[in-house]
Protein backbone atom coordinates (compact mmCIF):
# COMPACT_ATOMS: atom_id res chain seq x y z
CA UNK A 1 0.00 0.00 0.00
CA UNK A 2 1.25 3.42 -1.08
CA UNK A 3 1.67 5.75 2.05
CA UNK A 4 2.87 9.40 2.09
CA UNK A 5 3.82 11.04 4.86
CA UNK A 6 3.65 14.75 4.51
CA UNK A 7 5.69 17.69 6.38
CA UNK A 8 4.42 21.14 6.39
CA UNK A 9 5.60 24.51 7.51
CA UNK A 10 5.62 24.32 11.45
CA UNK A 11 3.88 27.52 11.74
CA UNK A 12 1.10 26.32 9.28
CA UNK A 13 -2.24 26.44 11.29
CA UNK A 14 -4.11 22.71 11.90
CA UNK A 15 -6.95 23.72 9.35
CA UNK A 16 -4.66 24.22 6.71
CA UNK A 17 -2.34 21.00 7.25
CA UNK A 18 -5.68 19.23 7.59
CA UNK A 19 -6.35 20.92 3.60
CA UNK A 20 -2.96 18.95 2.43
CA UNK A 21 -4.03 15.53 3.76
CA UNK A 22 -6.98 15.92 2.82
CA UNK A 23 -6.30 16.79 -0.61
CA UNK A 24 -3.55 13.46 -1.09
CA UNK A 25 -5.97 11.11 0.78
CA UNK A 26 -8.53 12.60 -1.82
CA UNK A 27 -6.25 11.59 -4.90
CA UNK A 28 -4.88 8.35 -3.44
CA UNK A 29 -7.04 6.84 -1.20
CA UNK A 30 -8.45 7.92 2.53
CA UNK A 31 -5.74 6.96 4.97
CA UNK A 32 -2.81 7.09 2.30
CA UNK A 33 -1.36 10.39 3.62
CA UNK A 34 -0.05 10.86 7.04
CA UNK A 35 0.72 13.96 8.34
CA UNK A 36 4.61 14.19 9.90
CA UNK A 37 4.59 13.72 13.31
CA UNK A 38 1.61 11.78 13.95
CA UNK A 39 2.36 8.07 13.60
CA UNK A 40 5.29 6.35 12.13
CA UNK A 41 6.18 6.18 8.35
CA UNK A 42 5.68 2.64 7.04
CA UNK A 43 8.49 0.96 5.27
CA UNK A 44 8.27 1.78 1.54
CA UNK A 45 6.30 4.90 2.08
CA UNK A 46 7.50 8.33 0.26
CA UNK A 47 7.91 11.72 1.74
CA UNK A 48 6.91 14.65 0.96
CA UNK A 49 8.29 18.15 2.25
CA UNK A 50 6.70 20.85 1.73
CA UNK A 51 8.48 25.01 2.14
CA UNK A 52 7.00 28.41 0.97
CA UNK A 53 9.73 30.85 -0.23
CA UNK A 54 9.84 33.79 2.40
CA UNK A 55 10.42 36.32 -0.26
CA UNK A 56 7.58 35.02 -2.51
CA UNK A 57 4.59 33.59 0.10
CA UNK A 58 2.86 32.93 -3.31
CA UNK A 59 5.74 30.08 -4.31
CA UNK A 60 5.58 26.65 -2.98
CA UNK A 61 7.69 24.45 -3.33
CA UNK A 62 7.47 19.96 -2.61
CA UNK A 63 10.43 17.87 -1.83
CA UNK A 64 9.66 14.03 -2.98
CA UNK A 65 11.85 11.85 -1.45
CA UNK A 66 11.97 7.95 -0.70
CA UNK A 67 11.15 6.32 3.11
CA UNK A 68 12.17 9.69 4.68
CA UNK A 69 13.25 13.25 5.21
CA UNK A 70 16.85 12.23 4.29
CA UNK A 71 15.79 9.66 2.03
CA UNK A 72 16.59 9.89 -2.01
CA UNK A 73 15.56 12.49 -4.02
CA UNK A 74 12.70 11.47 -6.46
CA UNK A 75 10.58 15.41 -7.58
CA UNK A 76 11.38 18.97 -6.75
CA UNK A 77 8.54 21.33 -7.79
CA UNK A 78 7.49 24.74 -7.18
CA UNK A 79 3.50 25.85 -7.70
CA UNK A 80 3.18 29.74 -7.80
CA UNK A 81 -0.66 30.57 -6.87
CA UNK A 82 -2.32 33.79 -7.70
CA UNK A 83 -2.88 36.94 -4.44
CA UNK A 84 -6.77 35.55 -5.49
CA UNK A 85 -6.42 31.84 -4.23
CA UNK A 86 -7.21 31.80 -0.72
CA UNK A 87 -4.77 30.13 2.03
CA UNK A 88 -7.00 26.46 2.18
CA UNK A 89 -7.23 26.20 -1.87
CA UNK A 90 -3.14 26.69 -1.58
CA UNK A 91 -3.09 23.46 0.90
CA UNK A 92 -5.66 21.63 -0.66
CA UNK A 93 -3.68 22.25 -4.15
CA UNK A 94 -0.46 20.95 -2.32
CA UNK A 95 -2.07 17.96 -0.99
CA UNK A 96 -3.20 17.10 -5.04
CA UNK A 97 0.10 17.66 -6.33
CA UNK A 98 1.67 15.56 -4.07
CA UNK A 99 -0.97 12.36 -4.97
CA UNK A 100 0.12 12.73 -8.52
CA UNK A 101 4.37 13.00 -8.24
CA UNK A 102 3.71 9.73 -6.05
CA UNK A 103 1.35 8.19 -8.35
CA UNK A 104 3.73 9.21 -11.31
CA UNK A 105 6.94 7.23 -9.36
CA UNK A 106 4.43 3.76 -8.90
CA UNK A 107 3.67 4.24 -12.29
CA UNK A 108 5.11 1.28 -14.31
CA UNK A 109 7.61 2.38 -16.99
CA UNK A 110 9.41 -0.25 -19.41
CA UNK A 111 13.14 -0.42 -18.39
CA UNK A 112 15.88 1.81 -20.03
CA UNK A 113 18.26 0.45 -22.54
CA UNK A 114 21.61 0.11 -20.94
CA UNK A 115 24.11 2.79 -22.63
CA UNK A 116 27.93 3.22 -22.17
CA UNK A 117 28.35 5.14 -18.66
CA UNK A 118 28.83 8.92 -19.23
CA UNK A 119 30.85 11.11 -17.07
CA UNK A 120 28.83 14.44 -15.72
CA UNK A 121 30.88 16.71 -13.53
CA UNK A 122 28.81 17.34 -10.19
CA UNK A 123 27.13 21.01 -10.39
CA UNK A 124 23.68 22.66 -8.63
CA UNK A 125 20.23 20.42 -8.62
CA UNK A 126 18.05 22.05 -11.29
CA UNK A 127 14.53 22.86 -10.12
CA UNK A 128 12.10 22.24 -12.61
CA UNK A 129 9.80 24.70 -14.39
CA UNK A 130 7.36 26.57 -12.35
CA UNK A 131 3.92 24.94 -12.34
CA UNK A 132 0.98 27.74 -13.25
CA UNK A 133 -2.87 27.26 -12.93
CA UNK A 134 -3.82 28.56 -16.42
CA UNK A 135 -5.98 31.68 -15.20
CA UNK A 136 -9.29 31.22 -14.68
CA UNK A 137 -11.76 33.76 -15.93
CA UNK A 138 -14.27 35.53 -13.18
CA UNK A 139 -15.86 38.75 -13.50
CA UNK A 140 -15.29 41.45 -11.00
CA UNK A 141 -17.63 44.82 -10.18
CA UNK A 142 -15.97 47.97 -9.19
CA UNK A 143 -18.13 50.92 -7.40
CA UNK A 144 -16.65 54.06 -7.47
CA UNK A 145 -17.78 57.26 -5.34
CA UNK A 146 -16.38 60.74 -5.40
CA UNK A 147 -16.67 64.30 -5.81
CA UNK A 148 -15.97 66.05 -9.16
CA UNK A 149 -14.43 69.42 -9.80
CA UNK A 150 -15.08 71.00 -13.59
CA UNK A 151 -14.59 73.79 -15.43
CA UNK A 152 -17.67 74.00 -17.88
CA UNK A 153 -19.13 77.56 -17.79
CA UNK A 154 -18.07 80.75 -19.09
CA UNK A 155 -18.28 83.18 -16.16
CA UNK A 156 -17.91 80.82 -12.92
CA UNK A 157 -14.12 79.41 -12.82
CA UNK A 158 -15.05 75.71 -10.67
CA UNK A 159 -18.32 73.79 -10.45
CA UNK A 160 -18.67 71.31 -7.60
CA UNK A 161 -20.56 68.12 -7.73
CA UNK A 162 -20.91 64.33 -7.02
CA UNK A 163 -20.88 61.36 -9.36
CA UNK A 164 -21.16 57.58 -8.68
CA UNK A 165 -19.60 55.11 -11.43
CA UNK A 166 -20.30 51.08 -11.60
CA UNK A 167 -17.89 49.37 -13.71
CA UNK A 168 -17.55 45.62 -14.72
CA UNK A 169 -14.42 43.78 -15.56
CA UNK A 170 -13.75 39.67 -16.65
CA UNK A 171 -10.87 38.95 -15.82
CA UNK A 172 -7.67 39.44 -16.62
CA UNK A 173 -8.80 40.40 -19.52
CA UNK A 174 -8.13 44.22 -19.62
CA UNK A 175 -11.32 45.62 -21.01
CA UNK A 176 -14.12 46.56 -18.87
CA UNK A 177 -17.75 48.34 -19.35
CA UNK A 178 -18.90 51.07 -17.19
CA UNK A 179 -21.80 53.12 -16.46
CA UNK A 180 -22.12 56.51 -14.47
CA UNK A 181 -23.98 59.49 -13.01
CA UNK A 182 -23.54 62.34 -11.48
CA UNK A 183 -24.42 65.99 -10.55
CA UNK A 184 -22.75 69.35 -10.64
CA UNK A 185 -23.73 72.97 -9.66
CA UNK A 186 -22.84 76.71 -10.17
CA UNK A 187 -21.42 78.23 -7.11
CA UNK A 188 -22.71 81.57 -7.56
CA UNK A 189 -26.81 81.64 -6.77
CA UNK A 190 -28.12 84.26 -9.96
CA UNK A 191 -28.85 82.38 -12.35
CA UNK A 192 -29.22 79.34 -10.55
CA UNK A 193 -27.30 76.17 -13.00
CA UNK A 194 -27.09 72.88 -12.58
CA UNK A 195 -27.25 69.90 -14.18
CA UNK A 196 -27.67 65.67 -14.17
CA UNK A 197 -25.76 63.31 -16.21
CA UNK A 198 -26.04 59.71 -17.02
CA UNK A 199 -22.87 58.10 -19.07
CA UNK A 200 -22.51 54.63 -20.77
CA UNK A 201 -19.14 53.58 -22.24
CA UNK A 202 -16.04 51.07 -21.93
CA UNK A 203 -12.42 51.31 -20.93
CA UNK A 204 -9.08 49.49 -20.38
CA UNK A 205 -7.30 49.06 -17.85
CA UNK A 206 -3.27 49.96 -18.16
CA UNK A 207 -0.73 47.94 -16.13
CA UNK A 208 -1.14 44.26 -13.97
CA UNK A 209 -4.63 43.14 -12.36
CA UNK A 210 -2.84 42.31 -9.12
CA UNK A 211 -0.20 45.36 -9.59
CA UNK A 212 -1.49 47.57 -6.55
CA UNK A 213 -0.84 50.76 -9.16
CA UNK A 214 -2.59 51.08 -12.20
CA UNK A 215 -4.35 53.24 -14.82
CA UNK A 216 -7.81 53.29 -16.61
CA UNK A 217 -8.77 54.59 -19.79
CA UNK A 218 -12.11 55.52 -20.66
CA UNK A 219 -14.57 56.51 -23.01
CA UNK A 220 -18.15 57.40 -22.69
CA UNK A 221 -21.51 58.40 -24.53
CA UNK A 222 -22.96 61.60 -22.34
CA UNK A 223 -26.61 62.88 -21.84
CA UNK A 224 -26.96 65.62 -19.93
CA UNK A 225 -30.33 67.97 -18.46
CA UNK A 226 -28.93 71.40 -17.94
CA UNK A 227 -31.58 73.42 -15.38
CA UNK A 228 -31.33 77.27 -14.96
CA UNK A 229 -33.82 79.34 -12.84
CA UNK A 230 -33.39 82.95 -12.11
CA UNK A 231 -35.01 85.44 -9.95
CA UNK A 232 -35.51 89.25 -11.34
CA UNK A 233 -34.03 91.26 -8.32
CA UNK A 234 -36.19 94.66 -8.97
CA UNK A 235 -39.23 92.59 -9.74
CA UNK A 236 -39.49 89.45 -7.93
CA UNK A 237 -40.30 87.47 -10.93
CA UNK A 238 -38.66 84.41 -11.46
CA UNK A 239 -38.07 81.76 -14.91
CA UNK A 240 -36.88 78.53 -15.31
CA UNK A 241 -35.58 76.62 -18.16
CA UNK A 242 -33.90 73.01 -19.03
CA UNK A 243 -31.84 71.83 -22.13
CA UNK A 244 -30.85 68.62 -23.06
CA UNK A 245 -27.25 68.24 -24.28
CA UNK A 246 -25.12 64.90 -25.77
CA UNK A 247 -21.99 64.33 -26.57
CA UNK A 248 -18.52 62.13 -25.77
CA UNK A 249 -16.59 62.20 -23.06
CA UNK A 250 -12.85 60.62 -22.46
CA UNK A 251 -11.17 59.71 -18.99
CA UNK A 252 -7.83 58.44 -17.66
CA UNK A 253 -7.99 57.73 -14.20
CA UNK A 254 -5.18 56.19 -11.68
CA UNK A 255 -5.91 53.84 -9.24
CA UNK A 256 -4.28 52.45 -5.87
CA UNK A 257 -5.88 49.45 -4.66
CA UNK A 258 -4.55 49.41 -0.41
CA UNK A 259 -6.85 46.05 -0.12
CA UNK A 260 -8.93 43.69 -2.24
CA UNK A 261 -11.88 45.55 -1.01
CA UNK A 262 -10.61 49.37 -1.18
CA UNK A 263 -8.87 51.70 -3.55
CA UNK A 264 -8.14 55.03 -4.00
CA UNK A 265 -9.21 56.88 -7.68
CA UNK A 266 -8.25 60.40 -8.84
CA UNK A 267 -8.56 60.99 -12.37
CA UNK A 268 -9.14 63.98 -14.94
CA UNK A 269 -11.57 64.15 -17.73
CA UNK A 270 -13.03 66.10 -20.77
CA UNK A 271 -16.08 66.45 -22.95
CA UNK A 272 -17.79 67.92 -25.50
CA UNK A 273 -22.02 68.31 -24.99
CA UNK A 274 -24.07 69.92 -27.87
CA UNK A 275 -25.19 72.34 -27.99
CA UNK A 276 -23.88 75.23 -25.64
CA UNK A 277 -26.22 76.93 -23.74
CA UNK A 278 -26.95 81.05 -23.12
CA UNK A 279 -28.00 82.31 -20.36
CA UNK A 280 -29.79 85.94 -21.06
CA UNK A 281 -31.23 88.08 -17.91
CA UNK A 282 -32.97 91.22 -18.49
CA UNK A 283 -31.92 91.34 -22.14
CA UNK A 284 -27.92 90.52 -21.15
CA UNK A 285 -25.96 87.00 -21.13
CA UNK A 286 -24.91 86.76 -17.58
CA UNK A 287 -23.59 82.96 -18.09
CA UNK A 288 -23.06 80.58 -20.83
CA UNK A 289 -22.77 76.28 -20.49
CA UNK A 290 -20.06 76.20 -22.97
CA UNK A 291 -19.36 72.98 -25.49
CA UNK A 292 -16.31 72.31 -23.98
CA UNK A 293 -15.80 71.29 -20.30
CA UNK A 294 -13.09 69.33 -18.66
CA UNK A 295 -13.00 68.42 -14.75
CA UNK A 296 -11.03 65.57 -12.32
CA UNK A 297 -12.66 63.32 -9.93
CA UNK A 298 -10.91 62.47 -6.65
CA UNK A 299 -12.94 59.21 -4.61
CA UNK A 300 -13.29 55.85 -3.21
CA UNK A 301 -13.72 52.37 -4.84
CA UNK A 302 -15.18 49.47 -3.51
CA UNK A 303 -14.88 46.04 -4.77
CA UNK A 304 -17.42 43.90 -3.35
CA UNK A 305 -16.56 39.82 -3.26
């Protein structure tokens, strides 16, 4: 009978040495794979080490050997796991690699022809290639929440205002789809202007999914209601008016993700809405919501799991 004992990391917690067995005895057989430590290693049994590099906690590597710790060595190999896999798919991902190098060695092979003996000077034990997981393909939604600051009429310099932006990524692919809204005001109160948006558009994102730095490029389709009301001083009488406008807008935005569930954004921004909109009081233009307007958005995004 086939029997592996397995070492782990001393300071691995119970739970996840439990994952290792677990996964062997789940590839070999229940009872197969002993943990090191608690019973004595049969005679013919293998033995598997296993380390995680301190530099890279994502790198694993497993020592095969025969009978023991000191015993022959049959497999070196080192799995690197993605910042995504959680701590118990690691060990359970150990324990299955380790069922299949010891079910490779009992696997019967026909015997090598004998050649001439060949003299190889002693150097460094190669490690084999790196083992990857091809990447598996999940999709991932971003919220993002923030205040805007932009630049889009004639006679007041800076508009304040919110916005709110859900965006929808597969990844690692780079692309992602996005959808937003948002509100801005005039800060001066005669005429009263603000307006509502609602944006629909796609991106890409610029740099490594697990990089904790990156950028986003954007580009979005913009409607937008434009409301002005306006009170006659002398007379007390007051108007109000609203204009739709359209148009496209383009983004880059930077990102620093501090957790999986929290990021920073800041990004700037420009657009062009048709048509512009005058603003005439008592016979003068006293504003005017230009074509042009370009702003930056400073907030907070949360990705929910």
């Amino acid at each position: 009978m086939i029997t592996v004992v397995v070492e782990v990391p001393p300071e691995s917690p119970p739970v996840l040495a439990r994952a290792a067995i677990e996964g062997c005895d789940g590839a070999l057989g229940k009872g197969r794979c002993l943990l090191a430590g608690s019973a004595p290693a049969p005679d013919g049994s293998f033995y598997a080490r296993v380390s995680v590099d301190d530099r890279e906690p994502s790198v694993v590597s497993v020592e095969l050997r025969e009978r023991g710790r000191s015993g022959r060595l049959l497999e070196l190999r080192e799995l690197r796991f993605s910042q995504r896999d959680t701590e118990l798919e690691r060990s359970t991902s150990v324990g299955v690699v380790i069922a299949a190098l010891v079910a490779a060695q009992r696997r019967d092979e026909p015997e090598p022809q004998p050649r001439p003996p060949v003299q190889v000077p002693a150097g460094p034990e190669r490690r084999k290639p790196l083992a990857e997981a091809p990447p598996r393909r999940t999709f991932e939604l971003r919220a993002d929440l923030g205040a805007t600051l932009s630049r889009g009429l004639d006679e007041d310099r800076v508009q304040l205002g919110g916005a709110l932006r859900l965006s929808g990524v597969l990844e690692p692919w780079p692309m992602f789809g996005i959808a937003s809204g948002g509100y801005g005001t005039r800060s001066k109160d005669q005429p009263d202007v603000s307006w509502w948006y609602a944006a629909l558009g796609a991106g890409v994102r610029l740099g490594s999914s697990a990089a904790p730095l990156s950028a986003e490029l954007r580009t979005e389709a913009v409607a937008e209601r434009v409301s002005v009301q306006a009170v006659d001083p002398d007379s007390g009488r007051s108007a109000a008016a609203e204009r739709w406008r359209f148009g496209p807008r383009v983004g880059l935005d930077g990102v620093w993700s501090f957790s999986e569930r929290l990021g920073v954004v800041a990004g700037a921004q420009a657009a062009v809405l048709r048509p512009a909109v005058v603003i005439d009081l008592n016979g003068s233009t006293v504003e005017e919501v230009t074509a042009f307007s370009w702003g930056t958005f400073w907030g907070i995004r949360f990705v929910p799991r």
